[in-house]
C-alpha atoms as a PDB file:
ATOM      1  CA  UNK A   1       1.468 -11.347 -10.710  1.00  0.00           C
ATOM      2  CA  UNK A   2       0.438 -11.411  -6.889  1.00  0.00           C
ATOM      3  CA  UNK A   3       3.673 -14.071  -6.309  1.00  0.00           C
ATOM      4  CA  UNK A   4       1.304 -17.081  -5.827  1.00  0.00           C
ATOM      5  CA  UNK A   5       1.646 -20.449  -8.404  1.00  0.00           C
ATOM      6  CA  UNK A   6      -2.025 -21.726  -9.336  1.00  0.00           C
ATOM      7  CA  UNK A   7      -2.017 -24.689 -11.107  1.00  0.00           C
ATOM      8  CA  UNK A   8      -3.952 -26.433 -13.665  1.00  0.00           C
ATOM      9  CA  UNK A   9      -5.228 -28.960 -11.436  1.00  0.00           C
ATOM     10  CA  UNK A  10      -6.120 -26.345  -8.868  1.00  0.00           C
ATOM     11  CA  UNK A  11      -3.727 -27.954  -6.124  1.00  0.00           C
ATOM     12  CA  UNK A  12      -1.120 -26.285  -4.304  1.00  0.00           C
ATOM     13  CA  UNK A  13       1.678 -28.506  -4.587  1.00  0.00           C
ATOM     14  CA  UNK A  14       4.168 -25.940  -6.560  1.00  0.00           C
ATOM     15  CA  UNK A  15       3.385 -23.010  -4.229  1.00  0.00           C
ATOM     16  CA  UNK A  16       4.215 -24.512  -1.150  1.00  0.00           C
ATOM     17  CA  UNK A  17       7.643 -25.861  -2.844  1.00  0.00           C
ATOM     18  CA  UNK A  18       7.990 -22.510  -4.134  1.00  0.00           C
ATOM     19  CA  UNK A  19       7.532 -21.282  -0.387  1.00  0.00           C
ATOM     20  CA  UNK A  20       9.490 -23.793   1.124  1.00  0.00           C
ATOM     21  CA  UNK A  21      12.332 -22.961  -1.370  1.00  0.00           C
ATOM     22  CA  UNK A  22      12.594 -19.487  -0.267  1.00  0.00           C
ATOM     23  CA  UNK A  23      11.967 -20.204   3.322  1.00  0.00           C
ATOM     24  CA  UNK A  24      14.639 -22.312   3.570  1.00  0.00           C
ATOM     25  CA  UNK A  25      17.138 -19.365   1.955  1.00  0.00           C
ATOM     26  CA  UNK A  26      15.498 -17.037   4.597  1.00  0.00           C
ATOM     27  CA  UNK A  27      16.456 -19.698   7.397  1.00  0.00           C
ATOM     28  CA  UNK A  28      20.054 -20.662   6.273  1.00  0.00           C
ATOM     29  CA  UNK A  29      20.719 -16.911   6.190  1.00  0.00           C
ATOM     30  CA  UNK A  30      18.977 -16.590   9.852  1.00  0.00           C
ATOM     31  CA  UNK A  31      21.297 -19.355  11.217  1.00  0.00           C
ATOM     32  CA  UNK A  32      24.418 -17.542   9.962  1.00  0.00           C
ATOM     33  CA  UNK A  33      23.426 -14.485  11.910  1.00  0.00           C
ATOM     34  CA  UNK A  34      21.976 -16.034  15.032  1.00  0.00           C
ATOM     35  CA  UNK A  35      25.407 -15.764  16.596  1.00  0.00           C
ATOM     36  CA  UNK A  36      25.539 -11.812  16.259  1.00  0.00           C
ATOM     37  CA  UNK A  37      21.951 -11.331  16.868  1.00  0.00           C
ATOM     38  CA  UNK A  38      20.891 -10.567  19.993  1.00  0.00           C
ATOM     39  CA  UNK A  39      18.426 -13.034  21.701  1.00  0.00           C
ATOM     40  CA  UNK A  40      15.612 -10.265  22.563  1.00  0.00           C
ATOM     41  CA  UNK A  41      16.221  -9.019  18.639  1.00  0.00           C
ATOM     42  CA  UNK A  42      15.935 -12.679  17.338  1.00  0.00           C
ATOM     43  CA  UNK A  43      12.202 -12.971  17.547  1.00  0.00           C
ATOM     44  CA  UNK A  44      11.416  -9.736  16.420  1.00  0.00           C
ATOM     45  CA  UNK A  45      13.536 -10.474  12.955  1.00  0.00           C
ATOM     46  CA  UNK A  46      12.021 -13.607  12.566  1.00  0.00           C
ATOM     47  CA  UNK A  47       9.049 -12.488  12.407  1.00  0.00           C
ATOM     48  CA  UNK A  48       9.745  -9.913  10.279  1.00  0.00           C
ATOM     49  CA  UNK A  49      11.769 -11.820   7.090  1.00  0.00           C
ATOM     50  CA  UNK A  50      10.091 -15.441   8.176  1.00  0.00           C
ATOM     51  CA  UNK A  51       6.965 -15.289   9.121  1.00  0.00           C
ATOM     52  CA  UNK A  52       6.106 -12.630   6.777  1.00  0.00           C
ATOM     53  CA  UNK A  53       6.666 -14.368   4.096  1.00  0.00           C
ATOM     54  CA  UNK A  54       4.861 -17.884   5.448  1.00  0.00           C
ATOM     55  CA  UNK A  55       1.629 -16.022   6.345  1.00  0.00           C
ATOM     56  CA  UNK A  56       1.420 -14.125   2.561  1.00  0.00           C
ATOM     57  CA  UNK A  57      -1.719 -15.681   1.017  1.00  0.00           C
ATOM     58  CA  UNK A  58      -2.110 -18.003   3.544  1.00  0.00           C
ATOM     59  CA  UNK A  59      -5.865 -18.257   3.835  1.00  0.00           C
ATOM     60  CA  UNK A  60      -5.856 -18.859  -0.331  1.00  0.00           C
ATOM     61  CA  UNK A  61      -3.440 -21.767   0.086  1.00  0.00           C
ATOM     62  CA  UNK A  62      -4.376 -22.822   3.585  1.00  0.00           C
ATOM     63  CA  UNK A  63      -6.415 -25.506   2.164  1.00  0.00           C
ATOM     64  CA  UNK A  64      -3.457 -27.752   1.011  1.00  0.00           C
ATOM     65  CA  UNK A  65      -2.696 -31.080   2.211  1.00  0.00           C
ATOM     66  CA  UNK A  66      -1.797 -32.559   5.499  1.00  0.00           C
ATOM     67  CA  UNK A  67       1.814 -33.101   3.960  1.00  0.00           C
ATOM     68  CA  UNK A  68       2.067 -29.839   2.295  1.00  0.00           C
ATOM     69  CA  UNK A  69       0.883 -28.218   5.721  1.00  0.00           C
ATOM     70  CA  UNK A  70       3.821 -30.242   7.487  1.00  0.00           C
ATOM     71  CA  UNK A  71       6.639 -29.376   5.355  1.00  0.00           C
ATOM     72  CA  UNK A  72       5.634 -25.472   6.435  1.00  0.00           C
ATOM     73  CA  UNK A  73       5.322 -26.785   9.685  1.00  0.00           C
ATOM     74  CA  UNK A  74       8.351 -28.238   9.694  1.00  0.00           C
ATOM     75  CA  UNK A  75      10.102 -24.558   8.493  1.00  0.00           C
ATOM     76  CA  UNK A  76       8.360 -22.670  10.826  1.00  0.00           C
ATOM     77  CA  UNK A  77       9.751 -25.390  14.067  1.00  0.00           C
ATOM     78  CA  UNK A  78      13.205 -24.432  12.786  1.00  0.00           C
ATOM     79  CA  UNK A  79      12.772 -21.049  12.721  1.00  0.00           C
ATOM     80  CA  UNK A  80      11.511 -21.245  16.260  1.00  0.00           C
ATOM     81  CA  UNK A  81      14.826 -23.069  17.485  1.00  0.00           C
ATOM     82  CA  UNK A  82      16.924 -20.077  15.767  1.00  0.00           C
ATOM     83  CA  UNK A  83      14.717 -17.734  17.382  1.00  0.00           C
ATOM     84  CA  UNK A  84      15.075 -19.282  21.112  1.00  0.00           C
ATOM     85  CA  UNK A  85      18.601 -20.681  20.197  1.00  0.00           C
ATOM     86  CA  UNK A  86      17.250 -24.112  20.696  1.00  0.00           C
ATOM     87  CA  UNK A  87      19.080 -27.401  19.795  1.00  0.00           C
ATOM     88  CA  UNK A  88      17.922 -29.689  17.016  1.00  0.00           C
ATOM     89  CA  UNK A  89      14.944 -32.001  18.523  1.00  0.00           C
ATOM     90  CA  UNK A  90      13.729 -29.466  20.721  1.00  0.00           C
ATOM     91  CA  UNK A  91      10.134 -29.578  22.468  1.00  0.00           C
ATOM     92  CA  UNK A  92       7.747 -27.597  20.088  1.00  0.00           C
ATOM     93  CA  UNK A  93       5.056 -27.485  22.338  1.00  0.00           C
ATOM     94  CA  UNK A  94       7.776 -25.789  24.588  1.00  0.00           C
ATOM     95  CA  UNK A  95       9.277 -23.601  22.131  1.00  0.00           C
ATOM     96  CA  UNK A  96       5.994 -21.876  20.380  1.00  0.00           C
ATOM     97  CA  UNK A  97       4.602 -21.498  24.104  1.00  0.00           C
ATOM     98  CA  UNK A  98       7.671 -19.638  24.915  1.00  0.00           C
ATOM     99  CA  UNK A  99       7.492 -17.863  21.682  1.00  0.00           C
ATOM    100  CA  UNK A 100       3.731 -16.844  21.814  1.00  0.00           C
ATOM    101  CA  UNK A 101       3.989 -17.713  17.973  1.00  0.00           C
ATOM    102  CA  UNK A 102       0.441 -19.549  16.552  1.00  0.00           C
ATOM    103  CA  UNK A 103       1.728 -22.844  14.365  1.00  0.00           C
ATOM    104  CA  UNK A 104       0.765 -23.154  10.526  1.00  0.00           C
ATOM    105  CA  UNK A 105      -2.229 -24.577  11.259  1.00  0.00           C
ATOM    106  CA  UNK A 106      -3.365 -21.592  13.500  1.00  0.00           C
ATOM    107  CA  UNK A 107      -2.115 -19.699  11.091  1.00  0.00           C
ATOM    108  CA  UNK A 108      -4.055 -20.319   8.364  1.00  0.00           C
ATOM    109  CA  UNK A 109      -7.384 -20.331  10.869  1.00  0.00           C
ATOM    110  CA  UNK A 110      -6.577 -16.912  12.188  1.00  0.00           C
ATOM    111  CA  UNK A 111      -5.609 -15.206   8.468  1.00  0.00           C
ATOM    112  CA  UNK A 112      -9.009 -16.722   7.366  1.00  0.00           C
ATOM    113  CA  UNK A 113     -10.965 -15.313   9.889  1.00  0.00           C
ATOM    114  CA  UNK A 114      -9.717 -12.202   9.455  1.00  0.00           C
ATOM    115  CA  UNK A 115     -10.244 -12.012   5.773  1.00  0.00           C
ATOM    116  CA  UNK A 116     -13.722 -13.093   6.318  1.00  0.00           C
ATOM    117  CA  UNK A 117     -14.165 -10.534   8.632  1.00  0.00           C
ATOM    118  CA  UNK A 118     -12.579  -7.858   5.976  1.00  0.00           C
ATOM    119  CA  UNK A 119     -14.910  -8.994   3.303  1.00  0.00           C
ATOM    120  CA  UNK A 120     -17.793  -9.242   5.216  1.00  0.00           C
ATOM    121  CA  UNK A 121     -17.041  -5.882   7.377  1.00  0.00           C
ATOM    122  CA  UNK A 122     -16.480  -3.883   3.655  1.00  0.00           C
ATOM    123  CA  UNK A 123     -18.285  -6.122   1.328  1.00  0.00           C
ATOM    124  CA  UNK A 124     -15.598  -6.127  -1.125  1.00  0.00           C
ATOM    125  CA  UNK A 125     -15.000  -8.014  -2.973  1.00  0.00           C
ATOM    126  CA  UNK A 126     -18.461  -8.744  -4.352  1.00  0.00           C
ATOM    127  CA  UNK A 127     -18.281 -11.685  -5.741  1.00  0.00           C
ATOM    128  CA  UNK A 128     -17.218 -13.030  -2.374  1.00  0.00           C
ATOM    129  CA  UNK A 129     -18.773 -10.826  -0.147  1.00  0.00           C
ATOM    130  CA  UNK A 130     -22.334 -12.213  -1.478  1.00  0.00           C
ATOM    131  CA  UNK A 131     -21.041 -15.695  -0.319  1.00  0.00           C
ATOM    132  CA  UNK A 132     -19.871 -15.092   3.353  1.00  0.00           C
ATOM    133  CA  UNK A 133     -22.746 -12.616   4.094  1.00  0.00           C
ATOM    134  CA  UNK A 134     -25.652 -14.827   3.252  1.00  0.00           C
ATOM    135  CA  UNK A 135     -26.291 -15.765   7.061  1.00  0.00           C
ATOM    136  CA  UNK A 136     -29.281 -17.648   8.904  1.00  0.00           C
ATOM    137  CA  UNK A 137     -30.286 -16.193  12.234  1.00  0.00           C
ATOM    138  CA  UNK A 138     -27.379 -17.376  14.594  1.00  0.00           C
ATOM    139  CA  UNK A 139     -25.293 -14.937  12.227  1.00  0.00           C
ATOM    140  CA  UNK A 140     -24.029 -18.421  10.701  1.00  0.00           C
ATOM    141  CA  UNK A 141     -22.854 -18.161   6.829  1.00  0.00           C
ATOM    142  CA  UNK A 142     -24.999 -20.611   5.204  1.00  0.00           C
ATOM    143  CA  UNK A 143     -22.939 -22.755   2.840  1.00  0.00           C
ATOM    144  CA  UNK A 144     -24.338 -25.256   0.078  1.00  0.00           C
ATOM    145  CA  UNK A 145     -22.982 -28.599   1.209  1.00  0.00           C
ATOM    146  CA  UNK A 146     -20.589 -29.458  -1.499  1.00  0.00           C
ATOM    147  CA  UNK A 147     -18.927 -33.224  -1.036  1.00  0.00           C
ATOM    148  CA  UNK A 148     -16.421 -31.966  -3.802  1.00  0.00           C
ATOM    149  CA  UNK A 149     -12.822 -32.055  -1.583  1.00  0.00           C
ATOM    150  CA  UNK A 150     -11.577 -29.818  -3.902  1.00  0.00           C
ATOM    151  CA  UNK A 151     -14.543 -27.226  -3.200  1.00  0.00           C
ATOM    152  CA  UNK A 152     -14.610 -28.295   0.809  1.00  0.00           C
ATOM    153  CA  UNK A 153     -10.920 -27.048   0.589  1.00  0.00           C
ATOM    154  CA  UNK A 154     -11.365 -24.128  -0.791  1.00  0.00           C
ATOM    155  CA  UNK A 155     -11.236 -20.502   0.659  1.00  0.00           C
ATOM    156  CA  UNK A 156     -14.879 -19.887   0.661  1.00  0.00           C
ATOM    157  CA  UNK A 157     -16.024 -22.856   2.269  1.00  0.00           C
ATOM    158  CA  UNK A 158     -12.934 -23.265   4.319  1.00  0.00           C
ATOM    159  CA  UNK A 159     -13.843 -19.860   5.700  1.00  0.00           C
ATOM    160  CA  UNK A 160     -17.273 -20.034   6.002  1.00  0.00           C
ATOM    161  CA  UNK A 161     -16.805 -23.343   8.586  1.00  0.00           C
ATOM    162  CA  UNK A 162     -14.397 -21.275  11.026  1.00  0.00           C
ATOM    163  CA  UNK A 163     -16.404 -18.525  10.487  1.00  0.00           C
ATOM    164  CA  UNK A 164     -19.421 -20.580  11.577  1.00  0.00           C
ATOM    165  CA  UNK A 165     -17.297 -22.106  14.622  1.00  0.00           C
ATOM    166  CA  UNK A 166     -16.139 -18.720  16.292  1.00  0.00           C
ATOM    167  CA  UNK A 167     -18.643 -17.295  19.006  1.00  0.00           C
ATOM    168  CA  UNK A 168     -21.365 -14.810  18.305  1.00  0.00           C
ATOM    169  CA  UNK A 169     -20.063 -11.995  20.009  1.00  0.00           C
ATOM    170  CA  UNK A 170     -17.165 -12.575  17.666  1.00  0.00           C
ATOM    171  CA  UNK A 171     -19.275 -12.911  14.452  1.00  0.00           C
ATOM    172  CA  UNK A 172     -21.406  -9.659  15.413  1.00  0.00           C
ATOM    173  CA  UNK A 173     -17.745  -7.446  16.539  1.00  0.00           C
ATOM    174  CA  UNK A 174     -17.396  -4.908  13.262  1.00  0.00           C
ATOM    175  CA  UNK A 175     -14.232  -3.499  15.185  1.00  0.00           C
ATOM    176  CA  UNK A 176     -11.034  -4.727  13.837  1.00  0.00           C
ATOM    177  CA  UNK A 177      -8.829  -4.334  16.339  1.00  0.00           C
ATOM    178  CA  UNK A 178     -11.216  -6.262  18.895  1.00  0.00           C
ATOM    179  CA  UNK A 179     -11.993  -8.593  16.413  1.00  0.00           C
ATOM    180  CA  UNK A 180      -8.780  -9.100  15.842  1.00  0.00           C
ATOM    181  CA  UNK A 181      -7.535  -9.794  19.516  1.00  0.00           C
ATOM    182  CA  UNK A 182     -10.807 -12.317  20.432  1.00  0.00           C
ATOM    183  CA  UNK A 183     -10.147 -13.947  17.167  1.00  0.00           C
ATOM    184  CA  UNK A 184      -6.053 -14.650  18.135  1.00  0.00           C
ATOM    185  CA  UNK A 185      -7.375 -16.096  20.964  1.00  0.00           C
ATOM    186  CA  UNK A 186     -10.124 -18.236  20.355  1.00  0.00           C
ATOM    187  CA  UNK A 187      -7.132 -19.870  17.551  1.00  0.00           C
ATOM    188  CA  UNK A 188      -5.095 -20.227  20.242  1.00  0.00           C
ATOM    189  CA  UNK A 189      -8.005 -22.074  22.358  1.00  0.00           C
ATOM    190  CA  UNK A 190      -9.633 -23.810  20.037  1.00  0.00           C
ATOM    191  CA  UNK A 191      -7.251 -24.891  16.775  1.00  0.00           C
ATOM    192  CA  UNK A 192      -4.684 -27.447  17.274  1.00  0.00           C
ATOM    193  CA  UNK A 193      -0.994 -26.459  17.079  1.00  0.00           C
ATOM    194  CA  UNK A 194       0.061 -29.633  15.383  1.00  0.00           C
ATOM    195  CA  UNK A 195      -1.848 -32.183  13.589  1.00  0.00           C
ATOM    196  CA  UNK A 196      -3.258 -34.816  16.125  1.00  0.00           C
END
């Protein structure tokens, strides 16, 4: 219904092929255009009918494997050479510094936080909002420590880690937009762009 393949297992294996699938339409149709497209209008449409679709659902899926993580990775580096007009083998480092774009990994830290932050800021929904606002006195989310890799990858505990990483000032901001700018940057600080 919401576009996102859960499977028996609980793995994400057939959503991120399902997401790779379509990426990859959305890219061969990018390279086709990036002739006629102007290069200040490149980014902008990339953004727009790529990276839309990459960061939908992200922090529900974010937990997937290394590999699974790379083949988006992967996607998203080619999208950045369209956007800069950059030839095949291309610095990324270079090219997402130039582009001001976060990675996949960043990504999925930054559309966490700020779906923690939503829950916690309207406490909605319930179910989860009882999770991420039971907090000890450093505003910390207190999580039950699960040794379950299929729970440690989930959303909630996933979350509720970052969360507990990000600086107080952060954790105690209940305005969005603010939120929203310190959290960009502390991803940008503090998550790695590519897997080390």
């Amino acid at each position: 219904m919401l576009g996102v393949v859960i499977q028996n297992n609980l793995k994400w294996t057939a959503q991120v092929e399902k997401l790779c699938s379509k990426l990859k339409q959305r890219l061969l149709g990018l390279e086709k255009l990036r002739s006629i497209m102007s290069k200040s209008s490149r980014s902008s449409i990339i953004q727009g009918v790529f990276q839309s679709v990459l960061c939908y659902c992200l922090p529900l899926f974010g937990g997937c494997s290394q590999t699974e993580l790379n083949m988006l990775q992967t996607l998203q580096n080619r999208a950045a050479r369209i956007a800069l007009n950059f030839p095949a083998r291309s610095n990324r480092d270079v090219m997402f510094s130039k582009l001001g774009w976060m990675t996949v990994r960043q990504l999925v830290a930054y559309h966490t936080l700020m779906t923690i932050f939503k829950v916690r800021v309207t406490s909605s929904p319930e179910y989860l909002s009882r999770i991420l606002k039971r907090e000890n006195h450093n505003g910390q989310i207190i999580m039950k420590n699960v040794l379950l890799q299929l729970y440690r990858s989930s959303f909630v505990f996933r979350g509720a880690v970052l969360w507990n990483r990000i600086p107080r000032s952060l954790r105690e901001d209940d305005c969005e937009k603010s939120f929203k700018l310190g959290v960009r940057e502390w991803v940008l600080n503090n998550v790695n762009r590519f897997n080390l």
